[in-house]
Protein backbone atom coordinates (compact mmCIF):
# COMPACT_ATOMS: atom_id res chain seq x y z
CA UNK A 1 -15.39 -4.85 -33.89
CA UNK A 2 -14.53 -1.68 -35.36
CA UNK A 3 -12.73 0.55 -32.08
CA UNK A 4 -13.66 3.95 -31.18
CA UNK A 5 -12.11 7.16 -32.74
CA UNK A 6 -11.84 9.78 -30.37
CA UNK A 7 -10.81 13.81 -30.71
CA UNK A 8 -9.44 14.91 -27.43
CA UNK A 9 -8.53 18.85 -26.72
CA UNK A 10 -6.60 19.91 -24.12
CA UNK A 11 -7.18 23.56 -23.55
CA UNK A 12 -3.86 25.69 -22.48
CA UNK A 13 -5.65 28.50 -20.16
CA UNK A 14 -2.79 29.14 -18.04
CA UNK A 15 -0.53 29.70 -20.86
CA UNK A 16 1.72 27.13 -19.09
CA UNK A 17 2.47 24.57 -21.39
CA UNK A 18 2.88 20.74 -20.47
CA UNK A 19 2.91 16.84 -21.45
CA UNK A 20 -0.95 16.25 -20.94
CA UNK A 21 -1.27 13.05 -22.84
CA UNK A 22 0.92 9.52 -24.30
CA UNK A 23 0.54 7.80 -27.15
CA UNK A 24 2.54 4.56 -28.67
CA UNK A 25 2.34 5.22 -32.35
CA UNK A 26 2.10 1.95 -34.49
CA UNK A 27 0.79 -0.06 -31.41
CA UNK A 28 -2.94 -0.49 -33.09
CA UNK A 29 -1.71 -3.38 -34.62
CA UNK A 30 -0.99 -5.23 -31.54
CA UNK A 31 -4.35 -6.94 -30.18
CA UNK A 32 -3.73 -7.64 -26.09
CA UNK A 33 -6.17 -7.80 -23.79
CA UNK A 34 -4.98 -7.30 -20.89
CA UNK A 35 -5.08 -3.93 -19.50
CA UNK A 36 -2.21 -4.51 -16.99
CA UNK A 37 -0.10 -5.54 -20.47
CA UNK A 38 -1.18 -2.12 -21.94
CA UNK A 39 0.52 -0.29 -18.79
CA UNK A 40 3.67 -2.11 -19.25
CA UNK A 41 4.17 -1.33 -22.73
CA UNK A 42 3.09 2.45 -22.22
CA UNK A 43 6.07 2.06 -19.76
CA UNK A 44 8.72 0.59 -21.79
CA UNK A 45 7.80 2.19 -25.66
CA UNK A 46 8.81 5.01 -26.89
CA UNK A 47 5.92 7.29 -26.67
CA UNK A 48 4.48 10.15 -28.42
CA UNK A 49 4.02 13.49 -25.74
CA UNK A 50 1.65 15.72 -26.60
CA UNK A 51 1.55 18.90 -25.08
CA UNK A 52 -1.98 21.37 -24.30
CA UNK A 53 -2.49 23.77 -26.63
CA UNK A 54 -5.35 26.33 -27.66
CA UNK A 55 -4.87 25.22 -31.16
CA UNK A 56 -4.17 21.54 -31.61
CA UNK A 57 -6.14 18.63 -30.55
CA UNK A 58 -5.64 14.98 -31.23
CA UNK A 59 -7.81 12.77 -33.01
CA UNK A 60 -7.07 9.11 -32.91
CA UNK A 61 -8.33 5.50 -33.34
CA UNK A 62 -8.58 4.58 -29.55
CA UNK A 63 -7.20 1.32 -30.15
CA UNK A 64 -4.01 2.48 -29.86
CA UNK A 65 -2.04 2.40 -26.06
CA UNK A 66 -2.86 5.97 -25.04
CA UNK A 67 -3.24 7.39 -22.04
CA UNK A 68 -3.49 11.18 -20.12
CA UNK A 69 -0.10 12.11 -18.63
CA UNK A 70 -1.00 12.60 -14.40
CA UNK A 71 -0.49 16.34 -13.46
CA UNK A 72 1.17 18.08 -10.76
CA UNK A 73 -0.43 17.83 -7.68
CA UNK A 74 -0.32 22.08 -7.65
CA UNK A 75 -1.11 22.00 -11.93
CA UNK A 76 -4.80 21.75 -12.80
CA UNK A 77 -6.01 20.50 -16.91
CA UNK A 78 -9.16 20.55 -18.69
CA UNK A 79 -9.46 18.32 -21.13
CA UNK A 80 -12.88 18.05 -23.68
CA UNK A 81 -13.31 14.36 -25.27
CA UNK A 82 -15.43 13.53 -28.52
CA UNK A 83 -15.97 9.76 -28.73
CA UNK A 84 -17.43 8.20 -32.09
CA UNK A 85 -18.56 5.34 -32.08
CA UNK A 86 -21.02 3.09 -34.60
CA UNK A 87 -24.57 2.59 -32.99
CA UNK A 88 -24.11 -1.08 -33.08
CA UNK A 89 -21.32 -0.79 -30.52
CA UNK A 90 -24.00 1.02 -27.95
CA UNK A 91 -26.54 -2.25 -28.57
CA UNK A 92 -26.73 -4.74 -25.79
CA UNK A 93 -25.24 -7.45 -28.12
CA UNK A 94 -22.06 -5.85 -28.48
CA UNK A 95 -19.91 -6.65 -25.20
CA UNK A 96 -19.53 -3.02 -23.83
CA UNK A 97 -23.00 -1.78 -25.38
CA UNK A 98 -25.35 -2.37 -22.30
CA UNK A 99 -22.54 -0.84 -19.77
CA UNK A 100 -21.62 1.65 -21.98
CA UNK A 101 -25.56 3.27 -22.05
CA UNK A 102 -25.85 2.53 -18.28
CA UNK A 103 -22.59 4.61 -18.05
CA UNK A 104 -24.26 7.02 -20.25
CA UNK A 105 -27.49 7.68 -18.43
CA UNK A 106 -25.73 7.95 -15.20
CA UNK A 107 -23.94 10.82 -15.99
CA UNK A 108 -26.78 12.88 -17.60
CA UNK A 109 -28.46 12.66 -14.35
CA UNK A 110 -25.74 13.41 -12.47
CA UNK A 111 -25.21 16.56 -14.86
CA UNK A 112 -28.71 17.12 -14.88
CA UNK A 113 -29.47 16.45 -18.48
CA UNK A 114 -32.85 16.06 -19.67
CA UNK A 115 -33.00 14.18 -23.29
């Protein structure tokens, strides 16, 4: 199962610059699956901070350990996510597919979008 690419932007509107996401470069190649495992090795690698910027975004395969860096309880981010994925992985064969759409068509109507 091919994973997801994603492009992620994190806006810098307060021209106040900060670590707004993690990422363990290299750890694609490890296959666990087991969230909780995922935490632990964010916690002990060596990670790769990336900073907002009005310039820059990231674009990455998401099967890499990743993850957005919590903010200041006074700091406030925006952050705008592109996910890609191959129509097969939205089918109800494919073991996300089904929740994925539900997910989907939850938030249009709670955004109010009409298709």
């Amino acid at each position: 199962m091919p994973p997801t690419f994603k492009i992620i932007f994190y806006p810098r509107f307060d021209y106040k610059e900060r670590v707004v996401f993690d990422l363990v470069s290299g750890s694609h190649r490890l296959m666990v699956k087991q969230q909780h495992l995922d935490k632990i090795f964010m916690k002990l690698s060596r990670k790769q901070r990336i900073k907002n910027s009005d310039s820059e975004f990231i674009c990455f395969d998401s099967s890499i350990v990743h993850g957005a860096v919590a903010n200041a309880e006074e700091d406030h981010s925006m952050r705008v996510v592109y996910n890609f994925n191959l129509e097969s992985q939205l089918k109800d064969g494919h073991p996300n597919g089904a929740a994925s759409r539900e997910y989907y068509k939850e938030k249009l109507k709670e955004y109010k979008v009409t298709r």
